[in-house]
PDB file of N, CA and C in Angstrom:
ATOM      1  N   UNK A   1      -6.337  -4.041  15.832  1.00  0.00           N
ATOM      2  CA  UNK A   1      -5.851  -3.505  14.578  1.00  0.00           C
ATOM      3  C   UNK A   1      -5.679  -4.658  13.599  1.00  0.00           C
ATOM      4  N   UNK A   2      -6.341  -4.496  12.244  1.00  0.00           N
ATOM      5  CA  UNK A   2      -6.137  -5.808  10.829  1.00  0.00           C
ATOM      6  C   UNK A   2      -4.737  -5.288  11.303  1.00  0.00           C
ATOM      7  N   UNK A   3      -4.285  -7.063  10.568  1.00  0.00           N
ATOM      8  CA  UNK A   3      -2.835  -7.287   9.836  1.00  0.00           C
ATOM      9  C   UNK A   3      -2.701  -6.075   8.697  1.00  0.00           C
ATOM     10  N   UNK A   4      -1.567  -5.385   8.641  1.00  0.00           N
ATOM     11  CA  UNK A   4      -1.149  -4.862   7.207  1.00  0.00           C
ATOM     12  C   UNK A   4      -0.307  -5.380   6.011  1.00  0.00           C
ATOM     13  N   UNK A   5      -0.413  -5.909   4.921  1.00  0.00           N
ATOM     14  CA  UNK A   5      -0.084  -6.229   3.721  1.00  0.00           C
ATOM     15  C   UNK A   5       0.374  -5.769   3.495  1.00  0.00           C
ATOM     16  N   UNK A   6       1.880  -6.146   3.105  1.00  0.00           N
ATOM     17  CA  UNK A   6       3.340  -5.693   3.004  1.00  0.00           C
ATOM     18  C   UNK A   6       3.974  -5.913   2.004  1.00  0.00           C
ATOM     19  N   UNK A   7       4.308  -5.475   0.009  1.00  0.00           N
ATOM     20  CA  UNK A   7       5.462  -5.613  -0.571  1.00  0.00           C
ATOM     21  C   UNK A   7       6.077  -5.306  -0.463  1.00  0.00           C
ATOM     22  N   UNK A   8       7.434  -5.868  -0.374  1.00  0.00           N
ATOM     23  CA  UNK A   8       8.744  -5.504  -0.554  1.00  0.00           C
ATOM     24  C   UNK A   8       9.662  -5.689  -2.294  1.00  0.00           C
ATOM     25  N   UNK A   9       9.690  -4.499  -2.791  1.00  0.00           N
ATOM     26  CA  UNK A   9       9.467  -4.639  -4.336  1.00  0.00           C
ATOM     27  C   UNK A   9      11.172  -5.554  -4.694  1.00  0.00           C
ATOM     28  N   UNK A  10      12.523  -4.834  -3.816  1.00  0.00           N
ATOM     29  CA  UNK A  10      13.620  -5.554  -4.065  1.00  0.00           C
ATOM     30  C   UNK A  10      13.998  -6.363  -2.602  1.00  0.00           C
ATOM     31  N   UNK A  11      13.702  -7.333  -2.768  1.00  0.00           N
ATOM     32  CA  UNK A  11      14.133  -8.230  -1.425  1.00  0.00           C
ATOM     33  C   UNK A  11      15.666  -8.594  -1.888  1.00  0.00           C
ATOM     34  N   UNK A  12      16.877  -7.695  -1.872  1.00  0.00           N
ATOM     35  CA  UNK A  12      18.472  -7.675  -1.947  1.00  0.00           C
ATOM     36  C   UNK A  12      18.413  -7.816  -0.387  1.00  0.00           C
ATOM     37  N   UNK A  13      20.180  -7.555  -0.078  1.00  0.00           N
ATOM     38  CA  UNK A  13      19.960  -7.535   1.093  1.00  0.00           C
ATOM     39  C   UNK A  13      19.179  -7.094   2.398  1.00  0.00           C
ATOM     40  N   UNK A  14      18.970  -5.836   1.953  1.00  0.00           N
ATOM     41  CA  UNK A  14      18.188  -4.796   2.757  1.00  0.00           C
ATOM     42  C   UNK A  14      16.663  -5.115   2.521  1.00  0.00           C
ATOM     43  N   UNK A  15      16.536  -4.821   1.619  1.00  0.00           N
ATOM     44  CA  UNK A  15      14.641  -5.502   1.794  1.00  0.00           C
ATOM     45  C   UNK A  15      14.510  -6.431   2.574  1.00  0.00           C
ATOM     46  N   UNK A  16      15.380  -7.668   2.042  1.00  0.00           N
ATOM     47  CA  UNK A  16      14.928  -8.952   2.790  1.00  0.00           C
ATOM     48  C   UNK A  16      15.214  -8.963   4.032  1.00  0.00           C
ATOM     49  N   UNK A  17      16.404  -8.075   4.514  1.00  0.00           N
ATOM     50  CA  UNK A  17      15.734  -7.902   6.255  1.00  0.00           C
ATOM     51  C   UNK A  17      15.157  -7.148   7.126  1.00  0.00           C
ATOM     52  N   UNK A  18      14.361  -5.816   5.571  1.00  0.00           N
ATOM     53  CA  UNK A  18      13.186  -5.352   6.335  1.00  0.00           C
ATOM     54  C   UNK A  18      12.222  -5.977   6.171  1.00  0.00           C
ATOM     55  N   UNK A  19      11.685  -7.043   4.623  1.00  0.00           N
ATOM     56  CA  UNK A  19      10.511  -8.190   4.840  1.00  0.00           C
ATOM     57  C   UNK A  19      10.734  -8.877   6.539  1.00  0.00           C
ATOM     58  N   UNK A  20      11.742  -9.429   6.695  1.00  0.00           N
ATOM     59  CA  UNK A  20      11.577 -10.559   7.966  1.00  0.00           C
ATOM     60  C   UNK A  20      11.420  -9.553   8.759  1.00  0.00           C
ATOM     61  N   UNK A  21      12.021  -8.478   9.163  1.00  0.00           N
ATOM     62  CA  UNK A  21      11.144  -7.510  10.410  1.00  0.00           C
ATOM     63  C   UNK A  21       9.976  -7.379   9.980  1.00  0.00           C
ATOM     64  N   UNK A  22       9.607  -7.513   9.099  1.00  0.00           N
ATOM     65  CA  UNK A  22       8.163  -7.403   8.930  1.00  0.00           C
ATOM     66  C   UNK A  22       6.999  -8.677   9.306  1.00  0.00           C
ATOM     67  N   UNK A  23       7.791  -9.634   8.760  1.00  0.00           N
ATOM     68  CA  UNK A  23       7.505 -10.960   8.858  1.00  0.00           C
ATOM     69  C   UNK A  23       7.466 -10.990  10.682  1.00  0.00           C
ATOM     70  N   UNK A  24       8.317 -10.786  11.366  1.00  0.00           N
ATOM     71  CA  UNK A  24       8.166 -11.063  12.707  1.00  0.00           C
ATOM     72  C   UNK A  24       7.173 -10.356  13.294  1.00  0.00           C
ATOM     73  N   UNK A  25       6.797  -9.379  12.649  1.00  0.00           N
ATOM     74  CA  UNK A  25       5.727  -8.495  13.105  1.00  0.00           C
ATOM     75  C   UNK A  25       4.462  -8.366  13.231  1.00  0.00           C
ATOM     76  N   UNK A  26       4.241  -9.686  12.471  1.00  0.00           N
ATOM     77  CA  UNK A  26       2.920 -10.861  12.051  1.00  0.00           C
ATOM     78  C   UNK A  26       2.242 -10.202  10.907  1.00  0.00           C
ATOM     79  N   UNK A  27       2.948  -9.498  10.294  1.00  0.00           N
ATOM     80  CA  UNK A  27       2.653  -8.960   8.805  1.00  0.00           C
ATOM     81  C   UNK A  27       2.594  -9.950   7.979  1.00  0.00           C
ATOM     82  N   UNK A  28       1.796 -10.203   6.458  1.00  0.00           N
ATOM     83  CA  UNK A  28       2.262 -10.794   5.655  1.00  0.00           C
ATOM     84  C   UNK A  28       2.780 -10.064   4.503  1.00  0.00           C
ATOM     85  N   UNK A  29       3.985 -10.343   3.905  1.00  0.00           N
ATOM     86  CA  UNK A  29       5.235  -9.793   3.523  1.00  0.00           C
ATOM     87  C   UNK A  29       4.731 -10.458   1.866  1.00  0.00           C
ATOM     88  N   UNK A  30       4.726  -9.707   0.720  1.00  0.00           N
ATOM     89  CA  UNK A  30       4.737 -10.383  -0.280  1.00  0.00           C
ATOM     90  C   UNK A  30       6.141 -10.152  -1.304  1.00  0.00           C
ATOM     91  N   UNK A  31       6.509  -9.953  -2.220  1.00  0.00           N
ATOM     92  CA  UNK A  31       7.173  -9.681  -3.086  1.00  0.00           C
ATOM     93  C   UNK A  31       6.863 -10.808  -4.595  1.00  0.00           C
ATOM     94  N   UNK A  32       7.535 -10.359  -5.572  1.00  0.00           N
ATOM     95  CA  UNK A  32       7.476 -10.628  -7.195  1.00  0.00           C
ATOM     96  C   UNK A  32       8.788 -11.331  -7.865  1.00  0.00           C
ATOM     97  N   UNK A  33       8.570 -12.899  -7.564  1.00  0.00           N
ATOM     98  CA  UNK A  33       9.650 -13.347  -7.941  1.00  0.00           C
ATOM     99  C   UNK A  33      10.041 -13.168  -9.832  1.00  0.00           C
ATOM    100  N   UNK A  34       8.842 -12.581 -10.820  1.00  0.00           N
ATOM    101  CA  UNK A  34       8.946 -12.662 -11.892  1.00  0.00           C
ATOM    102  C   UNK A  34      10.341 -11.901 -12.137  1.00  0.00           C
ATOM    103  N   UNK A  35      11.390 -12.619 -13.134  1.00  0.00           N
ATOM    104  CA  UNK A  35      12.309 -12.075 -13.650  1.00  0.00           C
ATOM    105  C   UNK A  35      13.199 -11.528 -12.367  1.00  0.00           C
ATOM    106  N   UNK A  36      13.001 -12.323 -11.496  1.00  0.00           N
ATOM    107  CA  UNK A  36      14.336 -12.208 -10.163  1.00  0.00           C
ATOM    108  C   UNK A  36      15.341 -13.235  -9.930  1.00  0.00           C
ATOM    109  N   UNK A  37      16.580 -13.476  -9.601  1.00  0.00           N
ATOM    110  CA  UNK A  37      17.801 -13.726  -9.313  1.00  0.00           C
ATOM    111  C   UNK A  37      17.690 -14.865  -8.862  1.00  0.00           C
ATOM    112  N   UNK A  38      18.243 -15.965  -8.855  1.00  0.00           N
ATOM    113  CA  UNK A  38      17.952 -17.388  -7.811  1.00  0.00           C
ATOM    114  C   UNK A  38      18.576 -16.648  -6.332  1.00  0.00           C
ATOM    115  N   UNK A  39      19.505 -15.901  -6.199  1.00  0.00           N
ATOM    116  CA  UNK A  39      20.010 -15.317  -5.411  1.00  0.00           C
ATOM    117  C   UNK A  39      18.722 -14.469  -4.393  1.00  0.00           C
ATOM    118  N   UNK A  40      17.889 -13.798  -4.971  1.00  0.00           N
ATOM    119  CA  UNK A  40      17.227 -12.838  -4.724  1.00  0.00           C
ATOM    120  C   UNK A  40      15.701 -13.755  -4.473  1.00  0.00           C
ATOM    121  N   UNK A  41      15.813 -14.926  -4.822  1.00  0.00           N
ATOM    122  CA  UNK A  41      14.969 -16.019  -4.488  1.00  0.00           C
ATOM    123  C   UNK A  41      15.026 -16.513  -3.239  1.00  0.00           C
ATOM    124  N   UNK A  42      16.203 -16.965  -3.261  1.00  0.00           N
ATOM    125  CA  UNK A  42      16.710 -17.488  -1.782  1.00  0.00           C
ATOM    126  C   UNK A  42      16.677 -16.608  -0.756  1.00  0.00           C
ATOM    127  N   UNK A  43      16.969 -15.497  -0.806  1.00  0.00           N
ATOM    128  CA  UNK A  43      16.939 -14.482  -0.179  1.00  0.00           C
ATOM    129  C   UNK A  43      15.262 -13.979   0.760  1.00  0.00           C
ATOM    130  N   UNK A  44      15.050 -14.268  -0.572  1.00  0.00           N
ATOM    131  CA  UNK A  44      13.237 -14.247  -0.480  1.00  0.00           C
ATOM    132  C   UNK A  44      12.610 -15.003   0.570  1.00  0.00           C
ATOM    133  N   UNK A  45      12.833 -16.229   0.472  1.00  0.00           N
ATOM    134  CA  UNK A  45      12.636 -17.610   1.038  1.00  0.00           C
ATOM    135  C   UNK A  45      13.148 -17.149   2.615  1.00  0.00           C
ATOM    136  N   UNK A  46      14.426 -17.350   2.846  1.00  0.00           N
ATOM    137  CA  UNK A  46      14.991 -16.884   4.040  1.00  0.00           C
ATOM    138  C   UNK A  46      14.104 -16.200   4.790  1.00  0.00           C
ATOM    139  N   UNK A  47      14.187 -15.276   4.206  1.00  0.00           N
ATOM    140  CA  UNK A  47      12.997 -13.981   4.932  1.00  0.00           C
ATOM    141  C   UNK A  47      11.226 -14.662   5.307  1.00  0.00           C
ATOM    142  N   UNK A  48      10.602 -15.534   4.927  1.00  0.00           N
ATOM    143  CA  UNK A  48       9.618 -15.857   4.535  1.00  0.00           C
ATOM    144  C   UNK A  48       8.684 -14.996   4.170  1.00  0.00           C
ATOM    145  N   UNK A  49       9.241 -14.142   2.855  1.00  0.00           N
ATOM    146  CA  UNK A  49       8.121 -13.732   2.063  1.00  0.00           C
ATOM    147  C   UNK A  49       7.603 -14.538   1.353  1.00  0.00           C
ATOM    148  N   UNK A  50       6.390 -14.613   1.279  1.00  0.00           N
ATOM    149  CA  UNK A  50       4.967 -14.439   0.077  1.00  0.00           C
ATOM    150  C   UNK A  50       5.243 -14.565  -1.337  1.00  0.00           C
ATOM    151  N   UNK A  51       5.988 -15.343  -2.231  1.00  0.00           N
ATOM    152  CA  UNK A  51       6.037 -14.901  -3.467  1.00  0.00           C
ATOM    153  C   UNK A  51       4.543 -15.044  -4.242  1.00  0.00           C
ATOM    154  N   UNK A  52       4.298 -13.546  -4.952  1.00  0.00           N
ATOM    155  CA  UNK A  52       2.623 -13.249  -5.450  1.00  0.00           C
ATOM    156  C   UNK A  52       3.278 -13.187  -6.836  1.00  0.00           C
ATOM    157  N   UNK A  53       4.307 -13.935  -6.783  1.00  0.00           N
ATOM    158  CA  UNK A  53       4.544 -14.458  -8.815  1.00  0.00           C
ATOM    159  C   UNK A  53       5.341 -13.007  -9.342  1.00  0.00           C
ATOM    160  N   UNK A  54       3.781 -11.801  -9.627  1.00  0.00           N
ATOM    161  CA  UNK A  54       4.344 -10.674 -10.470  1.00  0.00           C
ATOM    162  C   UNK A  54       3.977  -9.657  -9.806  1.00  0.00           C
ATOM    163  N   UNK A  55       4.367  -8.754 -10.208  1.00  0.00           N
ATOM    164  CA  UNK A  55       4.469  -7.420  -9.456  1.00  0.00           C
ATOM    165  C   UNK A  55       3.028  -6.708  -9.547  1.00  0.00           C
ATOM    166  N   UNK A  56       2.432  -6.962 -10.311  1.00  0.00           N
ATOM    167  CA  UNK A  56       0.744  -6.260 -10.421  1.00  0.00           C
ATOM    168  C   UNK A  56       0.361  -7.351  -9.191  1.00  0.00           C
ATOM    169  N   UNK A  57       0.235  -8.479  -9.305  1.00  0.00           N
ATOM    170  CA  UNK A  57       0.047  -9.592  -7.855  1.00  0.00           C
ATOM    171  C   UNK A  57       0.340  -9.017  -6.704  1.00  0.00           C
ATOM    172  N   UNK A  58       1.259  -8.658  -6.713  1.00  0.00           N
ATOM    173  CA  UNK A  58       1.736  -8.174  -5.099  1.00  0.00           C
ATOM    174  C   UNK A  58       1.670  -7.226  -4.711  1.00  0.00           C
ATOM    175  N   UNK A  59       1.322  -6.467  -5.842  1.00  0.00           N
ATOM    176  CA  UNK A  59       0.474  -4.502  -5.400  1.00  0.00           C
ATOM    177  C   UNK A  59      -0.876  -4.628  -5.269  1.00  0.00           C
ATOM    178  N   UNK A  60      -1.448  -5.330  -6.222  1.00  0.00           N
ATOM    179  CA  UNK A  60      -3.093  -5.452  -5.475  1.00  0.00           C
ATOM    180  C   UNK A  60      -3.436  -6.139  -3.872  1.00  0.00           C
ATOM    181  N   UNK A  61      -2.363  -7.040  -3.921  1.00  0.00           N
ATOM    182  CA  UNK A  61      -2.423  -7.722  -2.487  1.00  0.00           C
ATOM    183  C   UNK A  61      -2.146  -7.135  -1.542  1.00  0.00           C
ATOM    184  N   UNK A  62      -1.398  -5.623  -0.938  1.00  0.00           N
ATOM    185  CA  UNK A  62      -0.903  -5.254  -0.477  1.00  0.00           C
ATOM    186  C   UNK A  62      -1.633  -4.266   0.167  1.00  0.00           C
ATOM    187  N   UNK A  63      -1.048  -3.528   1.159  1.00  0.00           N
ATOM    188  CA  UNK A  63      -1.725  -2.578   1.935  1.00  0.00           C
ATOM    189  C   UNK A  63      -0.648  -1.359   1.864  1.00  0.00           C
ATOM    190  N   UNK A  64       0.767  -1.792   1.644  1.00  0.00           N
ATOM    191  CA  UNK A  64       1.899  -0.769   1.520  1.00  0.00           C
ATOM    192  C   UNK A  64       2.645  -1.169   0.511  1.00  0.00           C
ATOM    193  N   UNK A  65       3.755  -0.760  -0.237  1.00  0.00           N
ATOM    194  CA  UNK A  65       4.423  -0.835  -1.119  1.00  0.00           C
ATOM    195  C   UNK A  65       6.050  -0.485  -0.464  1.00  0.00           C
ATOM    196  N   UNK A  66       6.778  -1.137   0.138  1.00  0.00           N
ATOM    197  CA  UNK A  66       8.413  -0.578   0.796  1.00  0.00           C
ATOM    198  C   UNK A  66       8.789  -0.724  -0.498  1.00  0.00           C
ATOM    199  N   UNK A  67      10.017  -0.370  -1.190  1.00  0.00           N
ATOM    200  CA  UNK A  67      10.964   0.125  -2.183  1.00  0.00           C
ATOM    201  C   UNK A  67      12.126   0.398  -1.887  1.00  0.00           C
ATOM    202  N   UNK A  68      13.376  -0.823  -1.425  1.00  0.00           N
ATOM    203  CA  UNK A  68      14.338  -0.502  -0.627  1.00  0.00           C
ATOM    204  C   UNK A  68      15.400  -1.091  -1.263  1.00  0.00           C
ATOM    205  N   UNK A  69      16.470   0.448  -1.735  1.00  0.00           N
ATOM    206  CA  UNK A  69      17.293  -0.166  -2.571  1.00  0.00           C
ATOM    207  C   UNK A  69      18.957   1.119  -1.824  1.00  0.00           C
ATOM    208  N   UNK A  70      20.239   0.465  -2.191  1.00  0.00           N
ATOM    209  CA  UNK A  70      21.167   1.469  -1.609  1.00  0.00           C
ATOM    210  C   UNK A  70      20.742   2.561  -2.272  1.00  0.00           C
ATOM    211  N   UNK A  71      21.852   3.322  -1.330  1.00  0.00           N
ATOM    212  CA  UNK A  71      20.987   5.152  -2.161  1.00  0.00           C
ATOM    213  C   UNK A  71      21.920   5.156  -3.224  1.00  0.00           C
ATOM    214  N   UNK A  72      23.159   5.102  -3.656  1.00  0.00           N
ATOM    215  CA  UNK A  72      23.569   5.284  -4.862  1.00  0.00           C
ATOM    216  C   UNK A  72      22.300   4.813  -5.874  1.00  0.00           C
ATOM    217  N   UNK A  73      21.152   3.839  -5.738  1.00  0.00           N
ATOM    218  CA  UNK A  73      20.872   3.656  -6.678  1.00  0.00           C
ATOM    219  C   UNK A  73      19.249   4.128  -6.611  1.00  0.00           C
ATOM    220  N   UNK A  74      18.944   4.796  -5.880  1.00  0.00           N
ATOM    221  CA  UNK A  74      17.639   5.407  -5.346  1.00  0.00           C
ATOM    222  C   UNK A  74      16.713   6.029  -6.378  1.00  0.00           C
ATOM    223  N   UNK A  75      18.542   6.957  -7.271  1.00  0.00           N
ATOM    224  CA  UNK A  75      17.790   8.149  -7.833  1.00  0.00           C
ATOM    225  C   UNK A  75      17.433   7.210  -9.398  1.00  0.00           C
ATOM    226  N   UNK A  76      18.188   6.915  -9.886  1.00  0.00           N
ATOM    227  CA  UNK A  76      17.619   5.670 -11.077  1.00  0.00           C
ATOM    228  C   UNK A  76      16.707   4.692 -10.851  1.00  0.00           C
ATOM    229  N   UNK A  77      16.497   4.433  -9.891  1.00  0.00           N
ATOM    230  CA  UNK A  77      14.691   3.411  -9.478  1.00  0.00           C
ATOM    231  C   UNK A  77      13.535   4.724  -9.771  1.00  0.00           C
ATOM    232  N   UNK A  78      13.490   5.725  -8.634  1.00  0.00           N
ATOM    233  CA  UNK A  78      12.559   6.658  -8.703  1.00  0.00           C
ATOM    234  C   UNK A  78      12.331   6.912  -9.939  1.00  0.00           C
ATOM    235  N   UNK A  79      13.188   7.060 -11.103  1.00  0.00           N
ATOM    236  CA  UNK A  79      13.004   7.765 -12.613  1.00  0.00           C
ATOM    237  C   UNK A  79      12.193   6.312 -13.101  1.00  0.00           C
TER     238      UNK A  79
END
Protein backbone atom coordinates (compact mmCIF):
# COMPACT_ATOMS: atom_id res chain seq x y z
CA UNK A 1 0.00 0.00 0.00
CA UNK A 2 1.56 3.96 -1.15
CA UNK A 3 2.16 6.15 1.83
CA UNK A 4 -0.99 8.49 2.30
CA UNK A 5 -0.54 12.35 2.38
CA UNK A 6 -1.85 13.84 5.32
CA UNK A 7 -3.01 17.74 6.19
CA UNK A 8 -3.74 18.60 9.27
CA UNK A 9 -5.43 22.12 8.67
CA UNK A 10 -5.28 23.23 12.78
CA UNK A 11 -2.30 21.56 14.42
CA UNK A 12 -3.76 23.11 18.27
CA UNK A 13 -3.60 20.66 20.61
CA UNK A 14 -5.58 17.96 19.11
CA UNK A 15 -4.41 18.05 15.56
CA UNK A 16 -0.95 18.02 16.57
CA UNK A 17 -1.46 14.77 18.28
CA UNK A 18 -3.42 13.38 15.59
CA UNK A 19 -0.46 14.71 12.96
CA UNK A 20 2.22 12.66 15.23
CA UNK A 21 -0.17 9.54 15.21
CA UNK A 22 0.01 10.07 11.92
CA UNK A 23 3.55 10.80 11.72
CA UNK A 24 4.25 7.43 13.56
CA UNK A 25 2.32 5.77 11.07
CA UNK A 26 4.93 6.54 8.39
CA UNK A 27 2.53 9.03 6.89
CA UNK A 28 3.78 12.29 5.77
CA UNK A 29 1.84 14.86 7.77
CA UNK A 30 1.78 18.40 6.19
CA UNK A 31 0.10 21.52 7.53
CA UNK A 32 0.17 25.66 6.65
CA UNK A 33 2.24 27.60 8.80
CA UNK A 34 0.96 30.92 6.82
CA UNK A 35 -0.58 33.35 9.36
CA UNK A 36 -0.17 30.69 12.38
CA UNK A 37 0.79 31.22 16.10
CA UNK A 38 4.57 30.74 17.16
CA UNK A 39 2.65 28.58 19.59
CA UNK A 40 0.92 26.58 16.88
CA UNK A 41 4.46 26.50 15.22
CA UNK A 42 6.06 24.81 17.89
CA UNK A 43 3.42 22.66 18.23
CA UNK A 44 3.84 21.86 14.62
CA UNK A 45 7.49 21.09 14.94
CA UNK A 46 6.91 18.77 18.01
CA UNK A 47 4.66 16.70 16.05
CA UNK A 48 7.04 16.58 12.97
CA UNK A 49 4.81 17.96 10.53
CA UNK A 50 5.71 19.10 7.03
CA UNK A 51 5.27 22.81 6.99
CA UNK A 52 3.96 23.31 2.94
CA UNK A 53 4.11 27.27 3.86
CA UNK A 54 0.19 27.85 2.68
CA UNK A 55 -2.77 26.16 2.71
CA UNK A 56 -3.36 25.75 -1.24
CA UNK A 57 0.47 23.97 -0.69
CA UNK A 58 -0.70 21.53 1.59
CA UNK A 59 -4.05 20.58 -0.15
CA UNK A 60 -2.47 19.89 -3.42
CA UNK A 61 0.16 17.84 -1.57
CA UNK A 62 -2.13 15.80 0.18
CA UNK A 63 -4.09 12.69 -0.17
CA UNK A 64 -6.60 13.65 2.89
CA UNK A 65 -7.52 16.82 4.45
CA UNK A 66 -8.16 16.08 8.77
CA UNK A 67 -9.89 19.39 10.16
CA UNK A 68 -9.63 19.02 13.90
CA UNK A 69 -10.89 21.57 16.03
CA UNK A 70 -13.02 21.36 19.78
CA UNK A 71 -16.63 20.94 18.98
CA UNK A 72 -17.77 24.14 20.55
CA UNK A 73 -16.03 25.47 17.65
CA UNK A 74 -16.85 22.92 14.80
CA UNK A 75 -19.99 24.62 13.83
CA UNK A 76 -18.19 28.18 12.96
CA UNK A 77 -15.15 26.42 10.98
CA UNK A 78 -17.73 24.34 8.81
CA UNK A 79 -19.62 27.84 7.87
Amino acid sequence: MDEVTVVVLHPGEMGAAVGACARARAARVWWASEARSAATRERARAAGLTDAGTLRAALEASDVALSICPPQAAVDLAR
